[in-house]
Protein backbone atom coordinates (compact mmCIF):
# COMPACT_ATOMS: atom_id res chain seq x y z
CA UNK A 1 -101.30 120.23 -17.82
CA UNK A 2 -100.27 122.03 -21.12
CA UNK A 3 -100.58 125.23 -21.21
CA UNK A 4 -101.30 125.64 -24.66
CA UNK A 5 -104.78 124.32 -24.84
CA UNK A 6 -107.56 126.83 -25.81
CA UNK A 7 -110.20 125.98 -22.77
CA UNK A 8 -113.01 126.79 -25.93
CA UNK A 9 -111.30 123.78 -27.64
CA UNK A 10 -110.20 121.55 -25.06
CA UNK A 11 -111.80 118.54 -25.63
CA UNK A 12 -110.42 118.23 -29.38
CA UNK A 13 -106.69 119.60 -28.70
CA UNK A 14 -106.72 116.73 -25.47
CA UNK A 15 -108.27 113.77 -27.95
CA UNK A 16 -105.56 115.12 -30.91
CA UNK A 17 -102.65 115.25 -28.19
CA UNK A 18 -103.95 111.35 -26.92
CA UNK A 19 -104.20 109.60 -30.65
CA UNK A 20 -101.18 111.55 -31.48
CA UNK A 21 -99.17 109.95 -28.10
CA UNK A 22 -101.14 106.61 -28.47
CA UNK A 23 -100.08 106.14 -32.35
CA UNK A 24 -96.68 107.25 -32.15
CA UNK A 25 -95.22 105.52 -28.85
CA UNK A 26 -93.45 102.30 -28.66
CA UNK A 27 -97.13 100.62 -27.35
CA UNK A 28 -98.70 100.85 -30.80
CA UNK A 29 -97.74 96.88 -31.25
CA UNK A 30 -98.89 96.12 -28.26
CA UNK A 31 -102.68 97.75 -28.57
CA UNK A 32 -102.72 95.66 -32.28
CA UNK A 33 -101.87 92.69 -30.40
CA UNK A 34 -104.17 93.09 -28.04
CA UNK A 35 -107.05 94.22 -30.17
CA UNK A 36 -106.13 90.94 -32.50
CA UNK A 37 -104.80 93.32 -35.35
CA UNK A 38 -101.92 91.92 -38.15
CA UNK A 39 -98.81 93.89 -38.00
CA UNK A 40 -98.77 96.58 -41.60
CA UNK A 41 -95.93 95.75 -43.48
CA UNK A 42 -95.75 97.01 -47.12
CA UNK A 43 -95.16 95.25 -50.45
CA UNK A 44 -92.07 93.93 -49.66
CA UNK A 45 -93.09 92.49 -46.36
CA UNK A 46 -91.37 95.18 -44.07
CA UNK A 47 -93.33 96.28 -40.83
CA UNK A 48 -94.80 99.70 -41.64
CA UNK A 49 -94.49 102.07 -39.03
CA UNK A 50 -95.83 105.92 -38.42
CA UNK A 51 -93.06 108.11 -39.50
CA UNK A 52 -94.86 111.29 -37.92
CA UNK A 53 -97.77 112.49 -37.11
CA UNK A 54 -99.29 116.46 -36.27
CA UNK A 55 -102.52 117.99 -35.34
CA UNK A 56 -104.18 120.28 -37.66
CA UNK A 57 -106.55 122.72 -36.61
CA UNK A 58 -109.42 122.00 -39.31
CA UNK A 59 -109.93 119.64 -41.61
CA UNK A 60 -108.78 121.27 -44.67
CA UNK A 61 -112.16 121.18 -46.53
CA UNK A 62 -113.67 124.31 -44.90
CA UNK A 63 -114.47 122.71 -41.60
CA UNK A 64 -113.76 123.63 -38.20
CA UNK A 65 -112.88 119.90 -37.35
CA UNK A 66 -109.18 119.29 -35.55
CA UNK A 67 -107.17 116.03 -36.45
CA UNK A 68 -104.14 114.05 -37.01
CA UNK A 69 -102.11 113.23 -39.80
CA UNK A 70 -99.96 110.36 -39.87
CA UNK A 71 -97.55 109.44 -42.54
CA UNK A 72 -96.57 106.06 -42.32
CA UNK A 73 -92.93 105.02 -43.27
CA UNK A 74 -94.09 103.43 -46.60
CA UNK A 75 -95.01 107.04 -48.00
CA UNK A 76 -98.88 106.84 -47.38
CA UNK A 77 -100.45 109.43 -45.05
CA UNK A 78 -103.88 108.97 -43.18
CA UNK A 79 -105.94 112.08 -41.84
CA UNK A 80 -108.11 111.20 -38.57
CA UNK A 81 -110.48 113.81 -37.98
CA UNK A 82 -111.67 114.86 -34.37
CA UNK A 83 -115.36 115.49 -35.03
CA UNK A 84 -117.61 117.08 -32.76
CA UNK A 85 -120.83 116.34 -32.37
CA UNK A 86 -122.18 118.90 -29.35
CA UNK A 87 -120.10 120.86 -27.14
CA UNK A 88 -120.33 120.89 -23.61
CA UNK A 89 -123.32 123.03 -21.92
CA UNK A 90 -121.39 123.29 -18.25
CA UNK A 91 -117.68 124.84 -18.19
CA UNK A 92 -115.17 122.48 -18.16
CA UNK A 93 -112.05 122.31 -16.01
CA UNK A 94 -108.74 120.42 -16.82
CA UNK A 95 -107.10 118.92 -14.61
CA UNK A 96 -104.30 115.98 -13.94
CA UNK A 97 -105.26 112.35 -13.06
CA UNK A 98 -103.42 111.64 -9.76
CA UNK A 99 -100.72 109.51 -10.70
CA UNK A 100 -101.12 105.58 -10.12
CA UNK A 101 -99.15 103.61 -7.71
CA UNK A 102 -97.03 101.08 -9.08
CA UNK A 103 -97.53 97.68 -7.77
CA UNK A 104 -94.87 95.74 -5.85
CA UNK A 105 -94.06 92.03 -6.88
């Protein structure tokens, strides 16, 4: 577990770090394939791919909200907020997933 995430905040810094690892990897074809989704590609048909992407700890319009920003490699950026609705009323405790065995073929 990271030990950088604020217990107070954990469930936004954990959804921030997922979208962040989720948009960024090498399986973002695969989940718009999946999910039926055409491939971005910019005015000149060239895919269109996320160039980087970082948290941010509000929203930049005098919120408390956490997010991502993605820039995409055609020069556009996109801001995904991480809005709350209700925090939790128990304490929460973080903690790995046991890791999954791999099948054998």
């Amino acid at each position: 577990m990271r030990d950088d995430i604020d217990d107070e905040y954990a469930h936004e810094e954990i959804l921030q770090a997922v979208v962040i690892h989720l948009l960024t990897s090498d399986e973002l074809d695969r989940l718009c394939d999946d999910a039926g989704l055409p491939e971005l590609v910019d005015g000149d048909g060239h895919p269109v791919h996320i160039h980087s992407a970082r948290s941010y700890r509000d929203a930049e319009v005098l919120t408390l909200d956490r997010g991502v920003w993605l820039e995409l490699s055609d020069g556009s950026v996109f801001g995904l907020t991480v809005k709350k609705s209700r925090r939790p009323n128990t304490e929460v405790t973080l903690h790995r997933r046991p890791p999954t065995p791999k099948s054998r073929h």
